[in-house]
N, C-alpha and C. Protein backbone atom coordinates (compact mmCIF):
# COMPACT_ATOMS: atom_id res chain seq x y z
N UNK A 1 0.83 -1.15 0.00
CA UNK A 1 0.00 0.00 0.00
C UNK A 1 0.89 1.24 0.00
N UNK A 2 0.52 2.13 -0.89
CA UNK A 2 1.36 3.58 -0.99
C UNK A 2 0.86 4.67 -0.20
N UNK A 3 1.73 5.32 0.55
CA UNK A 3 1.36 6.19 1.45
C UNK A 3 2.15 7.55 0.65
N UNK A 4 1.42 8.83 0.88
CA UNK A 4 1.90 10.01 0.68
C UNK A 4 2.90 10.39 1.77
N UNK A 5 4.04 10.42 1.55
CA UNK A 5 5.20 11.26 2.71
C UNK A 5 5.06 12.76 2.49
N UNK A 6 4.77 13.32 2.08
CA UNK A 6 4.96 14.58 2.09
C UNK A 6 4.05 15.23 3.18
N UNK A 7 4.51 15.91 3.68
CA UNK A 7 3.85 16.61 4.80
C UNK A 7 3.95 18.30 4.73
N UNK A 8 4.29 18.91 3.71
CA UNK A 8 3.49 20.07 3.48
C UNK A 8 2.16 20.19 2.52
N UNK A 9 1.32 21.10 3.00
CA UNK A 9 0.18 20.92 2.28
C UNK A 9 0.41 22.04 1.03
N UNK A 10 0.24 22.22 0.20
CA UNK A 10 0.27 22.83 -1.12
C UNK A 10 -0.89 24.06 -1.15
N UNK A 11 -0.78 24.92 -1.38
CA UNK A 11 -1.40 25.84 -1.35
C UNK A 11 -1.83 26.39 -2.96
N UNK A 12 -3.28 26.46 -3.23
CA UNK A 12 -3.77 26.92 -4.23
C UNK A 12 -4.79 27.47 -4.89
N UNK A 13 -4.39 28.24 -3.76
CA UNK A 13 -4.62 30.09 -3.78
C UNK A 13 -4.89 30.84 -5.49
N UNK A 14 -3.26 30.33 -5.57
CA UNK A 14 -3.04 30.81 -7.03
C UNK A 14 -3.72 30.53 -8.36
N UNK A 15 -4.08 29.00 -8.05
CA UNK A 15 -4.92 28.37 -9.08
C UNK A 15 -6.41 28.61 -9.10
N UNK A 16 -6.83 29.03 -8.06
CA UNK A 16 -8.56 29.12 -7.58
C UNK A 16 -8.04 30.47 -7.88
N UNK A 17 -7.71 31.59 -8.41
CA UNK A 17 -7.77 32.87 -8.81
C UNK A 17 -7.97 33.39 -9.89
N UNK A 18 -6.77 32.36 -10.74
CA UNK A 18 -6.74 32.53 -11.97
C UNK A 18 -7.57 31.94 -12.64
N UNK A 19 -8.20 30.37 -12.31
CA UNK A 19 -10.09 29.89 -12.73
C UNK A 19 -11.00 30.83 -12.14
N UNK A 20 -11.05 31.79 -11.08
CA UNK A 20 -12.09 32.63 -11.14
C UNK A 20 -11.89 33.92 -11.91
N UNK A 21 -11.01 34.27 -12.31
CA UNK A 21 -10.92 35.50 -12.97
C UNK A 21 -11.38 35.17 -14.76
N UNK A 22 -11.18 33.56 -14.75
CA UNK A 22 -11.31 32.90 -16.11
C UNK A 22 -12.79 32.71 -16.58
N UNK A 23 -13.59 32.53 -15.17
CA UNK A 23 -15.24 32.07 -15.45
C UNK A 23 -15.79 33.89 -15.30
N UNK A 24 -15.01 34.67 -14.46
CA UNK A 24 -15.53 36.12 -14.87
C UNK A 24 -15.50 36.47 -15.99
N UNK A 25 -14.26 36.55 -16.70
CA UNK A 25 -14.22 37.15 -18.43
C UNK A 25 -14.40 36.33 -19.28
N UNK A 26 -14.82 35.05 -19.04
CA UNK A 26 -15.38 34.22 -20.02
C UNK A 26 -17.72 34.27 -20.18
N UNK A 27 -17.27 34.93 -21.12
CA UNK A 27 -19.18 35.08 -21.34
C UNK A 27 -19.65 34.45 -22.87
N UNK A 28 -20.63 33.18 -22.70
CA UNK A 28 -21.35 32.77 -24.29
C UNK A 28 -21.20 33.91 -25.10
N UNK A 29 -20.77 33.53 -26.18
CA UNK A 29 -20.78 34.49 -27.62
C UNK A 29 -21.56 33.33 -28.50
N UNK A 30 -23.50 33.83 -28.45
CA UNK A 30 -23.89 32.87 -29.47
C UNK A 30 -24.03 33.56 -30.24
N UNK A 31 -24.46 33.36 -31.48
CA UNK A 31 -24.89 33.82 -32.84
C UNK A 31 -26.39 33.90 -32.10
N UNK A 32 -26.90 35.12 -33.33
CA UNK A 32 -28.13 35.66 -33.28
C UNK A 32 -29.09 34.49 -33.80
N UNK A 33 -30.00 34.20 -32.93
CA UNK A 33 -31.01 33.59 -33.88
C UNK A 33 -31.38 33.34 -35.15
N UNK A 34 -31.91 35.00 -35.53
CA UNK A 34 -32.12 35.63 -36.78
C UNK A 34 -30.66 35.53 -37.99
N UNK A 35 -29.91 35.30 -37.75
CA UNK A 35 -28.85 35.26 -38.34
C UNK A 35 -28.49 33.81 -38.96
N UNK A 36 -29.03 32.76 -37.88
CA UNK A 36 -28.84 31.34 -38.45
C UNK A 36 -30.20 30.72 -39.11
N UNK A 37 -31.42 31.45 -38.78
CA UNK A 37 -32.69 31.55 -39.58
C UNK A 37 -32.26 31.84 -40.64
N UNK A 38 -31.71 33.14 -41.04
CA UNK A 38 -31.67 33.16 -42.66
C UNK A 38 -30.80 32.54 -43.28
N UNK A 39 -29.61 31.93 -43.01
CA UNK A 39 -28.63 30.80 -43.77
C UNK A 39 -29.30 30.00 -44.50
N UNK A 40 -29.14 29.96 -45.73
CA UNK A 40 -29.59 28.85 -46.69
C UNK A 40 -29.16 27.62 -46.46
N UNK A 41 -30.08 26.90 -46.14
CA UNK A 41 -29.57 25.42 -45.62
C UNK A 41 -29.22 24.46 -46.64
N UNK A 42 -28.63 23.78 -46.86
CA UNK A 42 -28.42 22.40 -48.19
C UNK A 42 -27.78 22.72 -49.34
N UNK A 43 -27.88 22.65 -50.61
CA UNK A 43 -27.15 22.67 -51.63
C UNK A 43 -27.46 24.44 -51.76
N UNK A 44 -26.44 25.08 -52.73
CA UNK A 44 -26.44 26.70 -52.76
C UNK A 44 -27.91 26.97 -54.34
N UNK A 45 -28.44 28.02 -53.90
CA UNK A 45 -29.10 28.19 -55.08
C UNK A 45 -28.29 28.39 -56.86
N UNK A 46 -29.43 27.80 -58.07
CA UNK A 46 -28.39 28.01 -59.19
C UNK A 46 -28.23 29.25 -59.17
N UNK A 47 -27.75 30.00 -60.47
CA UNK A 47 -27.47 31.46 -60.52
C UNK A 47 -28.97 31.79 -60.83
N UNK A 48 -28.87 33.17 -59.98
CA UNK A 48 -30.29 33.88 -60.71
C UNK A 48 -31.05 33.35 -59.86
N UNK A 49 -31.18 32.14 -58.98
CA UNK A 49 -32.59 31.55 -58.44
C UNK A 49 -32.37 32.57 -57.11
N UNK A 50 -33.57 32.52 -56.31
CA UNK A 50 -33.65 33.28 -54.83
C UNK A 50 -34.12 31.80 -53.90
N UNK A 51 -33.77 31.93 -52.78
CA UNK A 51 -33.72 30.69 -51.59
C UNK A 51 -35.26 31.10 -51.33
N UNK A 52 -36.20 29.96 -51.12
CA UNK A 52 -37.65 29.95 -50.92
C UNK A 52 -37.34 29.43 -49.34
N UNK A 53 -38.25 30.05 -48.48
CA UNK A 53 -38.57 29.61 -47.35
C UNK A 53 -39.88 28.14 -47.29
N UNK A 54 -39.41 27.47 -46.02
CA UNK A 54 -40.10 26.31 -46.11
C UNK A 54 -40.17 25.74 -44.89
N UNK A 55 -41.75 25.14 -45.11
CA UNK A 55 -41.79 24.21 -43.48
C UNK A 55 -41.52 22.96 -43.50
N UNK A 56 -41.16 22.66 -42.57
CA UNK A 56 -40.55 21.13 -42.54
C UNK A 56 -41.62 20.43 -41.91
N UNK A 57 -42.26 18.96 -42.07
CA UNK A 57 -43.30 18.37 -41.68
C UNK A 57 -42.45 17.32 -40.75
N UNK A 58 -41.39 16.81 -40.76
CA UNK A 58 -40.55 15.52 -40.34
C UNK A 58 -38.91 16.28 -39.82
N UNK A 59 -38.90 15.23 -38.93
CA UNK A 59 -37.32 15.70 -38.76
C UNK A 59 -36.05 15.80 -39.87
N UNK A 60 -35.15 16.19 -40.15
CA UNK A 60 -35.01 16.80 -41.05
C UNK A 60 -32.99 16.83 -40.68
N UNK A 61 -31.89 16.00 -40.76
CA UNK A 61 -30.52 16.12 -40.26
C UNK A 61 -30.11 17.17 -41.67
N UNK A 62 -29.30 18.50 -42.01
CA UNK A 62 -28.76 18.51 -43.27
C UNK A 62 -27.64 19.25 -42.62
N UNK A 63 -26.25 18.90 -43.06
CA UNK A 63 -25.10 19.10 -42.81
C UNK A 63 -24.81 18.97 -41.75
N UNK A 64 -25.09 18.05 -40.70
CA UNK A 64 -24.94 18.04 -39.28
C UNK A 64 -25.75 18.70 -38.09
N UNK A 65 -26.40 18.99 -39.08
CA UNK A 65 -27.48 20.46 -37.91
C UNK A 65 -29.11 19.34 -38.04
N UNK A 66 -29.42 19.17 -36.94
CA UNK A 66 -31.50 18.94 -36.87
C UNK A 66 -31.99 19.77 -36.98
N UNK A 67 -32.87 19.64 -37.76
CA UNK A 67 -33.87 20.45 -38.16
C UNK A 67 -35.29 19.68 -37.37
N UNK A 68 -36.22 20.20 -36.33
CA UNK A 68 -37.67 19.89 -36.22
C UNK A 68 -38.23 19.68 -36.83
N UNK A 69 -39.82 19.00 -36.82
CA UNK A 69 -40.84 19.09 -37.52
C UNK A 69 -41.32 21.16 -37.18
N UNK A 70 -42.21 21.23 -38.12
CA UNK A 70 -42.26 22.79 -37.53
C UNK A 70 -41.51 24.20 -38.08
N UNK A 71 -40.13 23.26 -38.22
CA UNK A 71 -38.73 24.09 -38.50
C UNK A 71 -39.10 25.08 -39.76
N UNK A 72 -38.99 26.36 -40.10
CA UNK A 72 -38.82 27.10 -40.63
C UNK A 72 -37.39 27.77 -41.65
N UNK A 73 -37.04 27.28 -42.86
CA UNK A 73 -35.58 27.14 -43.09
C UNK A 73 -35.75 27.38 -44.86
N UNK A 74 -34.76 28.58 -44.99
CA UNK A 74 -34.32 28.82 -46.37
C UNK A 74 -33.56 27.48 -47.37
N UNK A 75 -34.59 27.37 -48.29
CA UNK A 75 -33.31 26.46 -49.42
C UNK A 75 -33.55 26.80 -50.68
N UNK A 76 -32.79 25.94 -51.68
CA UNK A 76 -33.07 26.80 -52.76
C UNK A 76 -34.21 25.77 -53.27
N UNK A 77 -34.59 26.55 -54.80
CA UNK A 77 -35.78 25.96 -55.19
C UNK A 77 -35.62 24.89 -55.53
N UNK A 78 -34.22 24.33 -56.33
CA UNK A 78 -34.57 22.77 -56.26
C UNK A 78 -33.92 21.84 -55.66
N UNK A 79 -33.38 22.24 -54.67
CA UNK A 79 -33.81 21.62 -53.15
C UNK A 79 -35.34 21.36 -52.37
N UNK A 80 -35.80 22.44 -52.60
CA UNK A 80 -37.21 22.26 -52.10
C UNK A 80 -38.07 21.13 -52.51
N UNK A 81 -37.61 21.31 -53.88
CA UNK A 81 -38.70 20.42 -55.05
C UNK A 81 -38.54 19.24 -54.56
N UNK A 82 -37.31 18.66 -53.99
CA UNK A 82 -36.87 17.39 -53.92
C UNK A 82 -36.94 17.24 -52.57
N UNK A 83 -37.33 18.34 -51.70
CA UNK A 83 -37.82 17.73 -50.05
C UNK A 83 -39.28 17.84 -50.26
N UNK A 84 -39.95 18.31 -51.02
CA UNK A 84 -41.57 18.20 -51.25
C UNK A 84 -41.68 16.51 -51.94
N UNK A 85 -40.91 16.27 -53.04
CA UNK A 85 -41.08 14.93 -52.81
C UNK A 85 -41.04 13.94 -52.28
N UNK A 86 -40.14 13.73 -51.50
CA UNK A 86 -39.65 13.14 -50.58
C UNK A 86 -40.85 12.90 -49.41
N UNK A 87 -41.59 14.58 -49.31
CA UNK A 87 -42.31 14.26 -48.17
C UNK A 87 -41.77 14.72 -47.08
N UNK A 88 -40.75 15.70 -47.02
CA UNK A 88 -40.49 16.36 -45.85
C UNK A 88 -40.76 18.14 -45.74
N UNK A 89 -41.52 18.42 -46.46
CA UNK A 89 -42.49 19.39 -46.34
C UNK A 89 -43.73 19.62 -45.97
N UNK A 90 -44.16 20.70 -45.45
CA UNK A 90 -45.81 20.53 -45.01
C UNK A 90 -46.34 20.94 -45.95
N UNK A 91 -47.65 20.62 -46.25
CA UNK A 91 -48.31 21.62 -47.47
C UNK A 91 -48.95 22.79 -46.65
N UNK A 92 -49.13 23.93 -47.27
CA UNK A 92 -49.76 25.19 -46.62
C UNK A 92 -50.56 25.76 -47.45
């Protein structure tokens, strides 16, 4: 069995200062909501096309990100065409 010999206790003072001064000036930097709402999600529109907004009826993974049922999300138009077939659109 291993026993600790040391018989001064270590003091760390220094270390509990510099982690609290670290959780003070450390503050979340998220992105705006509104900012990742309008990102065009999935393949880029062709030239000339504009990104159509769309509801999602089913869950929905594209590039690593979930998407809800519900979800509200820019793509381009024929992207869309091909999540309306699919069946992962709501009709409105």
């Amino acid at each position: 069995m291993a026993t600790n010999m040391t018989t001064a206790k270590k003091s760390t003072a220094p270390a509990q200062e510099s982690a609290q001064a670290t959780v003070e000036t450390a503050e979340p930097q998220l992105a705006p909501t509104s900012a990742r709402a309008a990102a065009i999600v999935g393949p880029a529109p062709a030239a000339g096309g504009t990104p159509v907004p769309v509801t999602l009826s089913h869950h929905l993974n594209i590039d690593g990100t979930d998407y809800r049922p519900g979800a509200e999300i820019l793509v381009s138009p024929d992207y869309a065409r091909r999540l309306r077939s699919q069946g992962y659109l709501s009709r409105t």
